[in-house]
N, C-alpha and C. Protein backbone atom coordinates (compact mmCIF):
# COMPACT_ATOMS: atom_id res chain seq x y z
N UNK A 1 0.84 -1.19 0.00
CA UNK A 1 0.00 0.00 0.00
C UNK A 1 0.88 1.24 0.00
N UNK A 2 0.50 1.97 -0.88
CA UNK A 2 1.65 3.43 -1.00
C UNK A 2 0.67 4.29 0.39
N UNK A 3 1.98 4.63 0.88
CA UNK A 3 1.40 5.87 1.76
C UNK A 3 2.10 6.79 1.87
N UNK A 4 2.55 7.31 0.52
CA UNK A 4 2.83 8.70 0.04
C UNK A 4 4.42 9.16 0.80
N UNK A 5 4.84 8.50 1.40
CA UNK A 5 6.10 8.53 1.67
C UNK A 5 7.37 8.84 0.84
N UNK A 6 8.18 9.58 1.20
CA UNK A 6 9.32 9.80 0.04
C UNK A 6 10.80 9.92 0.33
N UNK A 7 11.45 8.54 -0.08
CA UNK A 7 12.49 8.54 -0.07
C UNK A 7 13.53 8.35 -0.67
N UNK A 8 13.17 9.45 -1.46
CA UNK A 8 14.16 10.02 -2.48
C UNK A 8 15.77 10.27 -1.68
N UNK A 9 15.89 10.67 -0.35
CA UNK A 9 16.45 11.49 0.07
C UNK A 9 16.83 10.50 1.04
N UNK A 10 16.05 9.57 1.38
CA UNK A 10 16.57 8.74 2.92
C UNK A 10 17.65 8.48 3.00
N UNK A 11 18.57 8.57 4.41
CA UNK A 11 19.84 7.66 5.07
C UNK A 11 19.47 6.01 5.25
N UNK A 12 19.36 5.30 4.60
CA UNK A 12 19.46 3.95 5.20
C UNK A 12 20.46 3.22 5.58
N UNK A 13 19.96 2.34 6.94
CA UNK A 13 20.56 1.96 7.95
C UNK A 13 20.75 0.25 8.22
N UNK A 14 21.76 -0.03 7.56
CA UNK A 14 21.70 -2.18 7.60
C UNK A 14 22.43 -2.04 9.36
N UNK A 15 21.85 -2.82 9.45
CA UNK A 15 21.82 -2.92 11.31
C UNK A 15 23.64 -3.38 11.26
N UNK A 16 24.25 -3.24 12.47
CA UNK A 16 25.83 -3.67 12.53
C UNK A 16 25.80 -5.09 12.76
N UNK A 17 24.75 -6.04 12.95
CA UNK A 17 25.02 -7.11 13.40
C UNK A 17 24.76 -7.88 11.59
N UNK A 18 24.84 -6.90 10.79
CA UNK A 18 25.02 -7.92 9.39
C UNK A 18 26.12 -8.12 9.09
N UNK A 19 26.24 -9.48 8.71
CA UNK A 19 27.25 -9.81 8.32
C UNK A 19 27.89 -10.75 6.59
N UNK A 20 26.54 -10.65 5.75
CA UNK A 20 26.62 -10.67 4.98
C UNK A 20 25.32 -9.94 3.82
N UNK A 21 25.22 -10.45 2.97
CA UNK A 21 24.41 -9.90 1.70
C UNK A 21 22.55 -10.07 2.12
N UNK A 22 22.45 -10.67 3.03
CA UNK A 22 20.70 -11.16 3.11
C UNK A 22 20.24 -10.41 4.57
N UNK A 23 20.12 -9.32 4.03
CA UNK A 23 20.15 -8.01 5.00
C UNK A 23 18.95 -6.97 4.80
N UNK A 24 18.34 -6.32 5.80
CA UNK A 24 17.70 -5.77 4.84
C UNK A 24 17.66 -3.94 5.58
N UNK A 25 17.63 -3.03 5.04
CA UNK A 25 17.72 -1.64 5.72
C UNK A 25 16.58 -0.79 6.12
N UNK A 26 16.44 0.13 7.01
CA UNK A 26 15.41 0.84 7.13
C UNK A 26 15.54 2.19 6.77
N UNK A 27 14.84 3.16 6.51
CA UNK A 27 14.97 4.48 6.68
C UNK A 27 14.06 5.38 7.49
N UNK A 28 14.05 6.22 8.01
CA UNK A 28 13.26 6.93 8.89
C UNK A 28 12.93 8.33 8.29
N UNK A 29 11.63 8.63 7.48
CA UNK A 29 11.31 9.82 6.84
C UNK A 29 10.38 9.91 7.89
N UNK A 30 10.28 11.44 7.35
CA UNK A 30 9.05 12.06 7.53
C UNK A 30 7.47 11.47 7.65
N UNK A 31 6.81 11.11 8.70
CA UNK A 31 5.79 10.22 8.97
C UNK A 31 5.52 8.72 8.97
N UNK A 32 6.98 8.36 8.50
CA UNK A 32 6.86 6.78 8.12
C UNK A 32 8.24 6.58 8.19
N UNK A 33 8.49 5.07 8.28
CA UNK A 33 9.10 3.92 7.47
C UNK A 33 9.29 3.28 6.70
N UNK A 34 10.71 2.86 6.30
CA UNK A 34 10.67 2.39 5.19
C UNK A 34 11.53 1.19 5.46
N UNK A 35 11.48 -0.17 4.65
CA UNK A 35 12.22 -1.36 4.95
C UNK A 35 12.46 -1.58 3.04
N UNK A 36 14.12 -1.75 3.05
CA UNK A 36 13.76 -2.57 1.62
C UNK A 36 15.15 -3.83 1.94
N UNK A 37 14.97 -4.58 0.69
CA UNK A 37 16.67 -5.60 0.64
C UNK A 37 17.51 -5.01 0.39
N UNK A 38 18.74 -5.38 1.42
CA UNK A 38 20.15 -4.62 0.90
C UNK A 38 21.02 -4.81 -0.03
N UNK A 39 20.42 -6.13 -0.91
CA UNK A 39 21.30 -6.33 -2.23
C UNK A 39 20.09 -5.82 -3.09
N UNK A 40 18.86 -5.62 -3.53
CA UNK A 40 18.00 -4.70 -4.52
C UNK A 40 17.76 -3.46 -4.14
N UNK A 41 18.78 -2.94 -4.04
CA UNK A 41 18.14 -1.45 -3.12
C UNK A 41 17.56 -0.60 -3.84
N UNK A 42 17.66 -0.88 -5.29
CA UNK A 42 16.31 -0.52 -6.65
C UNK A 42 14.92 -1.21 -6.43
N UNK A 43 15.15 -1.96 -5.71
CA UNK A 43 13.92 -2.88 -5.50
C UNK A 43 12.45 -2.40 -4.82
N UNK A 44 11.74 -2.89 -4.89
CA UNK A 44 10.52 -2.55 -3.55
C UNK A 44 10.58 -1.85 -1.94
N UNK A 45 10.36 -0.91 -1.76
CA UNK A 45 10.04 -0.66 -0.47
C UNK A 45 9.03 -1.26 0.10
N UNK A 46 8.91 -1.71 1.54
CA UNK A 46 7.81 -1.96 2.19
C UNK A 46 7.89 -0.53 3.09
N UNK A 47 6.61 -0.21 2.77
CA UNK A 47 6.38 1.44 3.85
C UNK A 47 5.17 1.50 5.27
N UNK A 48 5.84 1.67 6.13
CA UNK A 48 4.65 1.65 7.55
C UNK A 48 4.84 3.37 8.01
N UNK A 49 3.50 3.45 8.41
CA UNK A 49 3.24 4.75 9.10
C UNK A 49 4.05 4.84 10.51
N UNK A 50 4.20 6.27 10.75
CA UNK A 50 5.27 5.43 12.61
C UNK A 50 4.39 4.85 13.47
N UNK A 51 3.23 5.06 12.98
CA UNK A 51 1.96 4.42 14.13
C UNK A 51 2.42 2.23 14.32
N UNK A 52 2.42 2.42 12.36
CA UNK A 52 2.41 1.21 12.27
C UNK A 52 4.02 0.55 12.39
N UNK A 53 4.88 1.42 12.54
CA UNK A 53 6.30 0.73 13.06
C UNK A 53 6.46 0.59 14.82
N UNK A 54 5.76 1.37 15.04
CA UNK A 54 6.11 1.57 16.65
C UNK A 54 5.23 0.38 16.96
N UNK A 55 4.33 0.34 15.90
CA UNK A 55 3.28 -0.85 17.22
C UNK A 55 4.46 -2.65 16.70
N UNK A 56 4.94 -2.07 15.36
CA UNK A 56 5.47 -4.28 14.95
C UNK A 56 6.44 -3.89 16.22
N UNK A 57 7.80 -2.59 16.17
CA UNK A 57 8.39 -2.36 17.42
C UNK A 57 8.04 -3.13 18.65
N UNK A 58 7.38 -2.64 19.27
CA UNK A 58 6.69 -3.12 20.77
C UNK A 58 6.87 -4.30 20.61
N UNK A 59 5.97 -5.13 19.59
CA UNK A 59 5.70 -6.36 19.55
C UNK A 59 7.04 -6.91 19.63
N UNK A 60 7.95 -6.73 19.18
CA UNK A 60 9.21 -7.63 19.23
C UNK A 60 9.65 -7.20 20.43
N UNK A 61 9.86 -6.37 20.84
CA UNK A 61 10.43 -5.80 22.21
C UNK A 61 9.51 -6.66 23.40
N UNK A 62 8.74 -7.08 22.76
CA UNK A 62 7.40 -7.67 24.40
C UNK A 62 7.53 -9.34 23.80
N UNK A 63 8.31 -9.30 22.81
CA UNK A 63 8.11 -11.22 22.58
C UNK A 63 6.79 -11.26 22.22
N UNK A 64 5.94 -10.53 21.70
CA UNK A 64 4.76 -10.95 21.25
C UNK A 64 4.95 -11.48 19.63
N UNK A 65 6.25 -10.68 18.54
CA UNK A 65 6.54 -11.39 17.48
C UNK A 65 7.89 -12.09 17.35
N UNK A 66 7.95 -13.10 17.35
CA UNK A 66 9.14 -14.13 17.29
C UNK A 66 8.97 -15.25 16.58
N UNK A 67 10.54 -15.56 16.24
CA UNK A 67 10.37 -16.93 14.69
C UNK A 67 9.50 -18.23 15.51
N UNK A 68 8.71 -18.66 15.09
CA UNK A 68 8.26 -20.05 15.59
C UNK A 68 9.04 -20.99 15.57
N UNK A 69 8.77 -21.48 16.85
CA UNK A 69 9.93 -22.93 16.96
C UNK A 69 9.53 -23.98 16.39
N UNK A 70 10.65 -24.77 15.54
CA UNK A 70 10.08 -25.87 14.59
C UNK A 70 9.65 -26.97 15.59
């Protein structure tokens, strides 16, 4: 879903704990987020409102989202 976000201009940020190519970066604009892959960085953005980053946020911070155990 486009939500008019623009990051033409963004700093993106691959976290320090990468350590190879299957990585992926964020940027922090103006009203939103942005997530794309760090080897297509021509590629797709996924874009969340900060409403909608702060709340996946929490969730990982509270263990409410975590990988399922096989």
């Amino acid at each position: 879903m486009d939500k008019g976000l623009d990051f033409t201009d963004a700093t993106w940020i691959k976290s320090v704990r990468s350590w190879d190519e299957n990585c992926v970066e964020v940027a922090f604009v103006s009203g939103g987020v942005g997530v794309r892959d760090s080897k297509n960085t021509d590629g797709p953005i996924l874009s969340f409102t900060d409403a909608e980053w702060d709340a996946f946020a929490a969730g990982v911070k509270d263990g409410e989202i975590r990988r399922p155990l096989a």
